[in-house]
Protein backbone atom coordinates (compact mmCIF):
# COMPACT_ATOMS: atom_id res chain seq x y z
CA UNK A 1 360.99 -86.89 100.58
CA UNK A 2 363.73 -85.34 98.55
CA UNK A 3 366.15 -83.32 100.81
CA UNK A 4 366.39 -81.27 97.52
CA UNK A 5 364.05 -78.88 95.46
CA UNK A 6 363.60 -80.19 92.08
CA UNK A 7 363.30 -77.64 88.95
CA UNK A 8 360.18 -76.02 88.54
CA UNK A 9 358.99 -72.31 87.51
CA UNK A 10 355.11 -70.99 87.47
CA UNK A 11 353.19 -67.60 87.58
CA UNK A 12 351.54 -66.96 90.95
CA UNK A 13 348.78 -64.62 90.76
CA UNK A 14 346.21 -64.39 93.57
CA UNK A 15 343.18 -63.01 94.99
CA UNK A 16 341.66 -61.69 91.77
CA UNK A 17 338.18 -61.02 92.89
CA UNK A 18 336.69 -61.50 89.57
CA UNK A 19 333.55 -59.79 89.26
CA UNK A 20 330.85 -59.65 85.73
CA UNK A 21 330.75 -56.15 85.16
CA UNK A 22 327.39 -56.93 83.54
CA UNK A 23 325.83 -57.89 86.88
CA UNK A 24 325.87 -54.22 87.96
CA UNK A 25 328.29 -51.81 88.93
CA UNK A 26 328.08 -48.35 89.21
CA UNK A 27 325.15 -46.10 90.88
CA UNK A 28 324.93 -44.04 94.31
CA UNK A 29 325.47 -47.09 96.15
CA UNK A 30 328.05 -48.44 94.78
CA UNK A 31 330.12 -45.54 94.82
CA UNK A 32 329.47 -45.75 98.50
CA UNK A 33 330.59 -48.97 98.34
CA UNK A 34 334.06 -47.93 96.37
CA UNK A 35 334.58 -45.09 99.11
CA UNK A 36 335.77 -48.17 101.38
CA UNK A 37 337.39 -50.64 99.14
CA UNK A 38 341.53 -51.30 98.56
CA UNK A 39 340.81 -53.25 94.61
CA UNK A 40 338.80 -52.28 92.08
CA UNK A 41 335.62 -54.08 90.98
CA UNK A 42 333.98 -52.37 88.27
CA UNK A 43 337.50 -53.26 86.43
CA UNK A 44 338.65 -56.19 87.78
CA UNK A 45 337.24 -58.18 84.61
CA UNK A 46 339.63 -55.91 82.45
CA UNK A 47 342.47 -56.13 84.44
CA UNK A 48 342.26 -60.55 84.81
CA UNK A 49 341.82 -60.55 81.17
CA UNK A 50 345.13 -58.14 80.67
CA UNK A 51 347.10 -59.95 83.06
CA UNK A 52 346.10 -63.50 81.76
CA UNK A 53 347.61 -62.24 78.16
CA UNK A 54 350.67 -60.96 79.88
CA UNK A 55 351.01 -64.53 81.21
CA UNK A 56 350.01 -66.66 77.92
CA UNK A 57 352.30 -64.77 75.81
CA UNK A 58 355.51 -65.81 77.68
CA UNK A 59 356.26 -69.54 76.45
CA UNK A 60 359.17 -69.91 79.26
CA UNK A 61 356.83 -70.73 82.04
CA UNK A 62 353.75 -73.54 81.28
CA UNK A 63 352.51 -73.37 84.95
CA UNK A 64 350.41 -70.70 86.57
CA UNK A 65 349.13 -70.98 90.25
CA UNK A 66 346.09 -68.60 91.99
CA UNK A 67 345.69 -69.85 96.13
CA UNK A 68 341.77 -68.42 96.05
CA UNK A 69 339.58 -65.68 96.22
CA UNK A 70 338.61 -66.20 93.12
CA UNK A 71 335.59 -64.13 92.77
CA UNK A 72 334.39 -60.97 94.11
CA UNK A 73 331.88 -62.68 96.28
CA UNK A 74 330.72 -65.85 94.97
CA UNK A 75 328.14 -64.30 92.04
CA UNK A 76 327.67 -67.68 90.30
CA UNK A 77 328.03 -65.32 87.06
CA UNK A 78 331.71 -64.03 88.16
CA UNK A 79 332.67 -67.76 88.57
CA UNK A 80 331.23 -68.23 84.77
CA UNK A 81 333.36 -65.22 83.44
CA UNK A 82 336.43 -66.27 85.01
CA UNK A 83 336.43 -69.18 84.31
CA UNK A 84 336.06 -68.67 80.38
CA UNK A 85 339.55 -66.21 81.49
CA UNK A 86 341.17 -69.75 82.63
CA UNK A 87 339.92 -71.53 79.60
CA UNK A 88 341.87 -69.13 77.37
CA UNK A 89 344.62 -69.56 79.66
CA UNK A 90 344.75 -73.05 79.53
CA UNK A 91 344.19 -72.63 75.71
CA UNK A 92 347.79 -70.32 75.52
CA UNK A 93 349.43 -74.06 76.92
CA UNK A 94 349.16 -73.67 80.68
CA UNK A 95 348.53 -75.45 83.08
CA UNK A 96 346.28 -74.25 85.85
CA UNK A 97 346.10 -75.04 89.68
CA UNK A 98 343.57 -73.03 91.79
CA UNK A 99 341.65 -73.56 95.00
CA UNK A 100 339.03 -71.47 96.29
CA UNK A 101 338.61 -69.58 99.30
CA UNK A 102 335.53 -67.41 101.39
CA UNK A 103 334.92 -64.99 98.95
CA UNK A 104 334.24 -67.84 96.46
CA UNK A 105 330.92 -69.19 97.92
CA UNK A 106 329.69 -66.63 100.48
CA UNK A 107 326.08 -65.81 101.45
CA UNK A 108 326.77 -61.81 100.22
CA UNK A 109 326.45 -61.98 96.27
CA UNK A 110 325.84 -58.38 95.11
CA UNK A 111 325.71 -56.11 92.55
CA UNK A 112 324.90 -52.36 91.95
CA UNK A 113 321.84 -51.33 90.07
CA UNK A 114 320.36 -47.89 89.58
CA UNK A 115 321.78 -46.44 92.91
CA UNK A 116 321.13 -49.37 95.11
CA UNK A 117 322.66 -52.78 95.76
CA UNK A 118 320.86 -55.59 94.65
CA UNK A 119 321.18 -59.51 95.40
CA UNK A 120 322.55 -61.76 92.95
CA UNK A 121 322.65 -65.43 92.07
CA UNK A 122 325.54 -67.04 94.76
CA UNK A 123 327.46 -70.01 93.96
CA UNK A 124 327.01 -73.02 97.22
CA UNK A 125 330.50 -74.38 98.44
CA UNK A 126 329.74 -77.65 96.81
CA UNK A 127 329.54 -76.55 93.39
CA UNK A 128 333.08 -75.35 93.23
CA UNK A 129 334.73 -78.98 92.90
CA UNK A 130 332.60 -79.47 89.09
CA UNK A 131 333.18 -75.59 88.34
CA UNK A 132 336.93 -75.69 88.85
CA UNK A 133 337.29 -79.23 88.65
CA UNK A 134 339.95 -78.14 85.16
CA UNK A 135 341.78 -76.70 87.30
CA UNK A 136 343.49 -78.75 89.56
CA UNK A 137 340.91 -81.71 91.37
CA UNK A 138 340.93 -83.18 87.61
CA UNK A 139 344.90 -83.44 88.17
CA UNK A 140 345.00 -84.36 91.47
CA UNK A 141 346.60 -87.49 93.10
CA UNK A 142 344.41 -87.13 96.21
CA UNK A 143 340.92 -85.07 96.89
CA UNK A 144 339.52 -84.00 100.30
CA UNK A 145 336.62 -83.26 98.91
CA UNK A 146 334.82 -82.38 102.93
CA UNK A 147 337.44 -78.98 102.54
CA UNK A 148 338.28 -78.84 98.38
CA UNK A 149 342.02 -79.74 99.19
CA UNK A 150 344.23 -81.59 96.85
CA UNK A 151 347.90 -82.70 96.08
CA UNK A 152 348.73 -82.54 92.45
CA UNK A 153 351.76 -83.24 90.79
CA UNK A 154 352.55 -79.81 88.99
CA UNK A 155 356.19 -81.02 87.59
CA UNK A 156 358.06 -84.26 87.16
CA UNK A 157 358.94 -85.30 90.93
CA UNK A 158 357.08 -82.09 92.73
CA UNK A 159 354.02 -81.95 94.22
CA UNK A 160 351.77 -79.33 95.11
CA UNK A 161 350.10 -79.62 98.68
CA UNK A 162 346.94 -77.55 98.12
CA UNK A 163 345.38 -76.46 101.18
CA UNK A 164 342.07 -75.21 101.43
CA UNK A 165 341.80 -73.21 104.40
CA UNK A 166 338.52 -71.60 103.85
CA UNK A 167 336.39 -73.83 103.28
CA UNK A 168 332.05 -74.14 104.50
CA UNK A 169 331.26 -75.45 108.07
CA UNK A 170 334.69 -74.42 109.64
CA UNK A 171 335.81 -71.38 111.13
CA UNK A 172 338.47 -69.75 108.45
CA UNK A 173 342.07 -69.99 108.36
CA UNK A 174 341.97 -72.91 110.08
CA UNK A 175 343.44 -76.29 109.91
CA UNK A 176 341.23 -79.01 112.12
CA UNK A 177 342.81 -82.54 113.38
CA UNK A 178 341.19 -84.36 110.09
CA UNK A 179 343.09 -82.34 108.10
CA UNK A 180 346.48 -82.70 109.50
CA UNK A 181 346.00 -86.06 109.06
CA UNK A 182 344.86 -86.24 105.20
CA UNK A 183 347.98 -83.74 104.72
CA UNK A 184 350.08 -86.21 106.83
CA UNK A 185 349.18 -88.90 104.57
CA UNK A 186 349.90 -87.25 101.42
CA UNK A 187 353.31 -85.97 102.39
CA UNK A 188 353.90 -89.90 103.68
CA UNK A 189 352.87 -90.61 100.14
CA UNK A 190 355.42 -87.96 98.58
CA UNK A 191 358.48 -89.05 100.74
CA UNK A 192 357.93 -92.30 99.45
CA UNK A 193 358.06 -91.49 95.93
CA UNK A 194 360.84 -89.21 96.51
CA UNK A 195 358.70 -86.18 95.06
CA UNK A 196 359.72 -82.46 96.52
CA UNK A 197 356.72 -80.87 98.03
CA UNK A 198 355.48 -77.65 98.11
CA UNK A 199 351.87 -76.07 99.31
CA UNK A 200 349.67 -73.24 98.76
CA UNK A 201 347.08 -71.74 101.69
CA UNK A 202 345.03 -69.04 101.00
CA UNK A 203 345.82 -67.82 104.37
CA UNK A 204 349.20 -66.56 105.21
CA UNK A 205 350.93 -68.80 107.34
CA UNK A 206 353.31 -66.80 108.91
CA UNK A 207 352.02 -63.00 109.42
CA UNK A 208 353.27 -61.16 106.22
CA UNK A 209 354.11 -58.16 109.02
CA UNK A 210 354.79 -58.80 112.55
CA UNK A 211 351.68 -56.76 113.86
CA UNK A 212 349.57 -58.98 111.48
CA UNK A 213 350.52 -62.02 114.23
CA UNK A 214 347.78 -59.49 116.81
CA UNK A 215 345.07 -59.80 113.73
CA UNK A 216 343.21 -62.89 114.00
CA UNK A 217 341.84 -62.97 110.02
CA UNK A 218 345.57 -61.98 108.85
CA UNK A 219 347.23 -64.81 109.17
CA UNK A 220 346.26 -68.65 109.93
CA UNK A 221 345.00 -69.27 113.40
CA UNK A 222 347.45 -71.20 115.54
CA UNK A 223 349.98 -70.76 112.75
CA UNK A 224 353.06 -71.74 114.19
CA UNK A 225 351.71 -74.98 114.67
CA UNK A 226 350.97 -75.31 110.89
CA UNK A 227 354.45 -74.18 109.88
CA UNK A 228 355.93 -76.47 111.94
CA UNK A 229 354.01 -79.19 110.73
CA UNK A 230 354.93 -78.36 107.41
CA UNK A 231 358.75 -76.94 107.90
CA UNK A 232 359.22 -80.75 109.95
CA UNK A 233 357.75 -82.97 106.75
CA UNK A 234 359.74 -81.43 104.73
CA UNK A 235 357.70 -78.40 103.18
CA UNK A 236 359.94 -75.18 102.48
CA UNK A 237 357.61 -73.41 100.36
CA UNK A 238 354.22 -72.34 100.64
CA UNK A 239 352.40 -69.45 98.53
CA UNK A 240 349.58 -67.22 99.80
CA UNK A 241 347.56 -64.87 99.67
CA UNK A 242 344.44 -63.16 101.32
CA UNK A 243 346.16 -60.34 102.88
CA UNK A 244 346.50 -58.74 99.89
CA UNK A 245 350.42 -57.44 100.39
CA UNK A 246 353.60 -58.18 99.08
CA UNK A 247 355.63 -60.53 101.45
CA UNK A 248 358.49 -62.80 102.15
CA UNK A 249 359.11 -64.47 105.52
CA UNK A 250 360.65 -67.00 107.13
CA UNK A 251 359.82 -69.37 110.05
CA UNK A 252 362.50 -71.91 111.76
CA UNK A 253 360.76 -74.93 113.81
CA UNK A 254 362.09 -76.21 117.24
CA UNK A 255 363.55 -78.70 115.35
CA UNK A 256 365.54 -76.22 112.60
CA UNK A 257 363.75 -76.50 109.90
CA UNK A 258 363.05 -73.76 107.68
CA UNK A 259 359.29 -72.63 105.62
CA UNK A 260 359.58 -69.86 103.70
CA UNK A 261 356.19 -68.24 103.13
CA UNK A 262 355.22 -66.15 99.95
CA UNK A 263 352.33 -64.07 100.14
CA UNK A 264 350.95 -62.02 97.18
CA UNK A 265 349.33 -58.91 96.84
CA UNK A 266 345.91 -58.98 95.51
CA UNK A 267 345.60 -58.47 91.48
CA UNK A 268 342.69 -56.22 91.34
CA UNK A 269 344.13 -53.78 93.53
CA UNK A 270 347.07 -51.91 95.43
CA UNK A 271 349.99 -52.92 95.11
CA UNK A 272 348.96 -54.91 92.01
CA UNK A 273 351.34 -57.45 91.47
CA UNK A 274 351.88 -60.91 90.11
CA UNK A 275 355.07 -63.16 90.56
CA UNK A 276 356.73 -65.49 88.30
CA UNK A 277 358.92 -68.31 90.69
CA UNK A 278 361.39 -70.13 89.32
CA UNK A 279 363.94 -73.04 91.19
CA UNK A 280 366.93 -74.35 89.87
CA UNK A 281 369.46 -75.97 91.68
CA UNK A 282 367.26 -75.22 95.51
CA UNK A 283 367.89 -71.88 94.40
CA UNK A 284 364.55 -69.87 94.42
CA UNK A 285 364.16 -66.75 92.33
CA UNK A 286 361.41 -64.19 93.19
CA UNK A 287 360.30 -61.56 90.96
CA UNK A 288 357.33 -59.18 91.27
CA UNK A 289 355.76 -58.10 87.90
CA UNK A 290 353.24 -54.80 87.60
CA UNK A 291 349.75 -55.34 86.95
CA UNK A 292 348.61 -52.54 84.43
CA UNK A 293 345.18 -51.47 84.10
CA UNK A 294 344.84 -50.30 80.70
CA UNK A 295 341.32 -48.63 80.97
CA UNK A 296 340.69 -44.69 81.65
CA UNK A 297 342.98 -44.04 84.59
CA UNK A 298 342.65 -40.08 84.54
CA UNK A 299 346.24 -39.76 83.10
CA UNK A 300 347.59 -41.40 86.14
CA UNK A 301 349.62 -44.24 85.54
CA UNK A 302 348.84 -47.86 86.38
CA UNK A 303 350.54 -47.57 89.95
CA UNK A 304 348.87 -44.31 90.69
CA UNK A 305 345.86 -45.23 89.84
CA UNK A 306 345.98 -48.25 92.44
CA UNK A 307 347.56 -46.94 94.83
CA UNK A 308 345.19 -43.47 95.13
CA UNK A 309 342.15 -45.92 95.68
CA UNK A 310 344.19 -47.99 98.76
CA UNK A 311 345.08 -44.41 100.32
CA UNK A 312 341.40 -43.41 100.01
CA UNK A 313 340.35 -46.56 101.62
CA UNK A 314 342.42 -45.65 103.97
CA UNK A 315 341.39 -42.56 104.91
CA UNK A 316 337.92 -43.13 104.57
CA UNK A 317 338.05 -46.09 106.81
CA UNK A 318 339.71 -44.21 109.39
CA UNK A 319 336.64 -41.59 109.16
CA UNK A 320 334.08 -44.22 109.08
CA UNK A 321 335.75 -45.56 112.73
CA UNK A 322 335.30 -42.17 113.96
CA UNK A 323 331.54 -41.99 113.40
CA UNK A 324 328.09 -42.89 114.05
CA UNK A 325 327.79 -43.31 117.69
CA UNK A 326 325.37 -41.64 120.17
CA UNK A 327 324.84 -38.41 123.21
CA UNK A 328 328.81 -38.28 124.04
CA UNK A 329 330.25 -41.02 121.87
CA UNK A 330 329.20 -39.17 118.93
CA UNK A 331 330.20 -35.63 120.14
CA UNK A 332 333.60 -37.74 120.97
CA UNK A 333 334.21 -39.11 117.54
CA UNK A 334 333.03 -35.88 115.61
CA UNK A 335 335.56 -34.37 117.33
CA UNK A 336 338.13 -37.39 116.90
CA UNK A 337 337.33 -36.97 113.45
CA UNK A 338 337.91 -33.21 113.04
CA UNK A 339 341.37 -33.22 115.15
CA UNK A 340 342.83 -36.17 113.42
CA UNK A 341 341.98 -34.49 109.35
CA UNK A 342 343.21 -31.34 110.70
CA UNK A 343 346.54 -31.88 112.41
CA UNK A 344 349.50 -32.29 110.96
CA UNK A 345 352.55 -34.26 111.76
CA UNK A 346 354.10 -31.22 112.92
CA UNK A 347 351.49 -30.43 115.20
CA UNK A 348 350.95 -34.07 116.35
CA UNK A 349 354.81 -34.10 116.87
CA UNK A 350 353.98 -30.99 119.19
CA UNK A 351 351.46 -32.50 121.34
CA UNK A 352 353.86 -35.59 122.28
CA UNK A 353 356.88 -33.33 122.60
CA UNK A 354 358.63 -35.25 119.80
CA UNK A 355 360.15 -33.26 117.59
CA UNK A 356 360.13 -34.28 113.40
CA UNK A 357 362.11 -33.75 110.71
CA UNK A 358 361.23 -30.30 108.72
CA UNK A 359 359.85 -32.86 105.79
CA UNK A 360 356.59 -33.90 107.49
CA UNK A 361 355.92 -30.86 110.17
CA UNK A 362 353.43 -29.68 106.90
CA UNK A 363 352.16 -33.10 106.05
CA UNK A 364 348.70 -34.11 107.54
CA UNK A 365 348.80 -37.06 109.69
CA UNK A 366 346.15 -38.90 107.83
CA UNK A 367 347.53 -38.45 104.48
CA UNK A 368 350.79 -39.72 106.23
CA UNK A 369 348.55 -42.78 107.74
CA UNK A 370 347.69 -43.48 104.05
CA UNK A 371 350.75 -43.53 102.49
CA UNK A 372 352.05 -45.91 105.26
CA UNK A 373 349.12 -47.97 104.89
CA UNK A 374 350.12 -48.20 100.87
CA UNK A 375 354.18 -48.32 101.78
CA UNK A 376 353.56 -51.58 103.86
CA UNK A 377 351.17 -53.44 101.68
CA UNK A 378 354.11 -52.89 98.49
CA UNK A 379 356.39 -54.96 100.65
CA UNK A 380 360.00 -53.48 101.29
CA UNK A 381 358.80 -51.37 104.01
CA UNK A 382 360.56 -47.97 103.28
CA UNK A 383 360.07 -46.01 107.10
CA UNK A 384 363.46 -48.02 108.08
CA UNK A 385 365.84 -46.26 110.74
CA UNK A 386 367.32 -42.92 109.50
CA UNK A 387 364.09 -41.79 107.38
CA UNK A 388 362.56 -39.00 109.11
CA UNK A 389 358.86 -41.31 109.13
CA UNK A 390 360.90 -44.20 110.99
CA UNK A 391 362.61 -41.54 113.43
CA UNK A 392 359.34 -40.01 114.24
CA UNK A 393 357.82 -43.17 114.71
CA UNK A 394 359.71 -44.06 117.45
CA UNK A 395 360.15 -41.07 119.61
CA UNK A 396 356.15 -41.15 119.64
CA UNK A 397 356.24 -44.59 120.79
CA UNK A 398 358.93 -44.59 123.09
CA UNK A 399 356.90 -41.30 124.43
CA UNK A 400 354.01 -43.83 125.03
CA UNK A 401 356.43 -46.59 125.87
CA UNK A 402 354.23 -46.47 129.70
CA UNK A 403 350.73 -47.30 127.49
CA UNK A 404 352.41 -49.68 124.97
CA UNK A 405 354.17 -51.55 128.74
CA UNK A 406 350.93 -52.14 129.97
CA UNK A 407 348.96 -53.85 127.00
CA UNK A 408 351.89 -55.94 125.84
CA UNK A 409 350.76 -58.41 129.10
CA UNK A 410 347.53 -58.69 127.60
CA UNK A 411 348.65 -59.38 124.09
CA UNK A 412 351.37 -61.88 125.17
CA UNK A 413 349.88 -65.57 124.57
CA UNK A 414 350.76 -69.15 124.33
CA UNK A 415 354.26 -68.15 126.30
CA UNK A 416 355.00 -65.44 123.29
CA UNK A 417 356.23 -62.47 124.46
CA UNK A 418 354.79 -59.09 122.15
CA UNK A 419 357.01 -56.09 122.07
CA UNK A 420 354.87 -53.66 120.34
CA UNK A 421 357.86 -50.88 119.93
CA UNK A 422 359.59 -53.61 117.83
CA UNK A 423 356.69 -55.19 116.29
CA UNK A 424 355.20 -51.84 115.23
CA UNK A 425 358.51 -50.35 113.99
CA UNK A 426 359.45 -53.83 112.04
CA UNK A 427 356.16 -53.49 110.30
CA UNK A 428 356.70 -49.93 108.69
CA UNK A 429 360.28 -50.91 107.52
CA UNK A 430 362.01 -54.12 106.35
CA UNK A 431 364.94 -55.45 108.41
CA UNK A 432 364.73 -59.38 106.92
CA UNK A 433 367.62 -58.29 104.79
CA UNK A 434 366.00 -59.24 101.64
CA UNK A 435 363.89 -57.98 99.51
CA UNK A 436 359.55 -58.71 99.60
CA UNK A 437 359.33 -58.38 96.30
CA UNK A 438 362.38 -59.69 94.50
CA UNK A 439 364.47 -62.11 96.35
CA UNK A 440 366.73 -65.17 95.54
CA UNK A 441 366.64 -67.48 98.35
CA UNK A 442 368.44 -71.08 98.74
CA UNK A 443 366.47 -73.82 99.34
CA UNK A 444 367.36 -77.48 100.42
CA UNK A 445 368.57 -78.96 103.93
């Protein structure tokens, strides 16, 4: 395999949870529905279309790349509507590379009819290799058609190792023997031919935060083995998604080589962006491009409008953990639930003898959980040492530093040692020393 990137640029969008606003959606229920949800779905047709033209008009870049989620979940009639979208893209002079992931082909196709939700018309796992089959299996140089993976070459001398993580009769984000061994074989292939490599996963492979590593669904399972695999046959690159956040990291194998993993937020939703890759000379460049809704946003602007519906996600997830219940559970959490949309950092601060900057003594703590919720899905995690969220932060937790001691046993697996002050305080600011968003990083052995 070439010890050297060859010259390639592409659009990477991802996770655009498509859904036919025809189906059904508005109505009691589906505002109930909405309550809960980071991305929009009601306008996640207008938004695809809006970002496909942003794409199609620029004549630089021929390539454009989407690692799954295609759909909202699976309505055979969302698959039909995007795909016209990717026609039109195609159409502009693109050329298209998807692969599909759980929300693609799920058993839970629904829309939103006259107050209630309603079943729709799914789409089976096996019908996704004709549906997309334009996009990517119909360029292919190899098919594993038992998980809808593929290796296509995307540019003259790279290929694209598409990995299909997510695919029926496995459990997700995960990569079984028969698969190493089909991926094995293609990157045998590539070395041979002297072809760069590069892959795309729906799942992150490295967590896109370090306290995503504790979430099982945030990242591949067993992921260090996969980046190794990759980082050792010569893969430097791969793109994801799922997560829905703005990432950059970096994993070193035993053996020193490097995979850089680039995860993208979703389109339809907080922090809405897109990124357009290019390498020249194993130089990568990374920029992050807005995603604009241009629909009634109630004067906000396009960032606003996002980002309100992730903080009131948020928020109304953390209410929705603190009820329901029964006898003393229930009086527990009503009261959980009044204490924590009452007090405010100040008075939090008070109870843990911590004392916090002047800034946030007025600020409630949940509308402070939101806005770090939003802060570390943008990427660039802004709460870094010196800002009065980051100093706060970690007088609490060093004041719980005896509770945080005696779970990190019970979190520590597989001989890796978790340091939740760290982990925790790495997640709410960025220490990598570049940039998640837009980043220029060297490539090459």
């Amino acid at each position: 395999m070439s010890d050297k990137m060859k010259n390639i640029s592409f659009y990477l969008v991802t996770d655009t949870h498509y859904f036919e606003p025809s189906l059904g959606a508005s109505g009691a229920a589906f505002n109930e529905y909405m309550n809960r949800e980071q991305y929009f779905m009601a306008e996640s047709s207008d938004i695809v279309k809006a970002v496909f033209a942003d794409m199609a008009a620029d004549k630089s870049v021929d390539t454009v790349i989407i690692p799954g989620d295609l759909s909202k979940n699976g309505e055979i009639e969302s698959h039909k509507s995007f795909i016209k979208e990717l026609d039109k893209l195609k159409a502009s002079g693109k050329k298209i590379f998807v692969i599909t992931a759980g929300h693609d082909y799920n058993g839970h196709s629904r829309a939103f009819v006259n107050d209630e939700q309603i079943e729709v018309e799914g789409t089976p796992f096996e019908q996704l290799y004709d549906l997309y089959y334009d996009f990517g299996f119909s360029q292919a140089l190899a098919v594993d058609k038992r998980t809808l993976s593929y290796v296509a070459e995307v540019a003259q001398g790279v290929r694209m190792l598409a990995i299909n993580c997510d695919s029926e009769g496995r459990k997700k984000g995960t990569i079984d023997d028969e698969m190493y061994e089909w991926m094995q074989a293609q990157l045998d292939d590539a070395n041979k031919a002297n072809c760069s490599v590069f892959a795309i996963c729906h799942y992150p492979v490295i967590p896109p935060v370090p306290v995503f590593d504790l979430v099982g669904d945030a990242r591949l399972r067993d992921w260090r083995k996969v980046a190794a695999f990759l980082a050792d046959n010569g893969v430097e690159l791969v793109l994801t998604g799922h997560m829905h956040i703005q990432s950059i990291n970096e994993f070193v194998s035993e053996k020193g080589n490097k995979l850089i993993d680039v995860c993208t937020s979703c389109a339809t939703g907080s922090p809405a962006k897109y990124r357009k890759i290019s390498i020249e000379d194993s130089v990568m460049k990374v920029e992050s491009l807005d995603i604009t809704y241009v629909g009634d946003t109630n004067g906000l602007s396009s960032k606003e409008f996002f980002d309100n519906q992730f903080r009131y996600s948020i928020i109304n997830r953390i209410n929705g953990a603190l009820s329901g219940g029964k006898g003393i559970a229930k009086i527990g959490k009503k009261l959980g639930r009044r204490i924590v949309n009452r007090i405010t950092v100040g008075g939090l601060g008070r109870l843990l003898f911590v004392k916090v900057d002047k800034s946030l003594k007025k600020k409630k703590f949940i509308d402070l959980a939101g806005d770090i919720g939003v802060g570390i899905f943008a990427g660039d995690g802004v709460y870094v040492e010196g800002t009065p969220v980051h100093d706060a932060f970690s007088k609490a937790l060093k004041r719980l530093g005896f509770i945080l001691k005696k779970v990190e046993p019970k979190l520590s697996k597989n001989g890796v040692e978790v340091n939740l002050n760290d982990m925790l305080l790495n997640t709410i600011g960025n220490n990598k020393g570049y940039s998640d968003n837009n980043a220029e990083i060297k490539l090459g052995r």
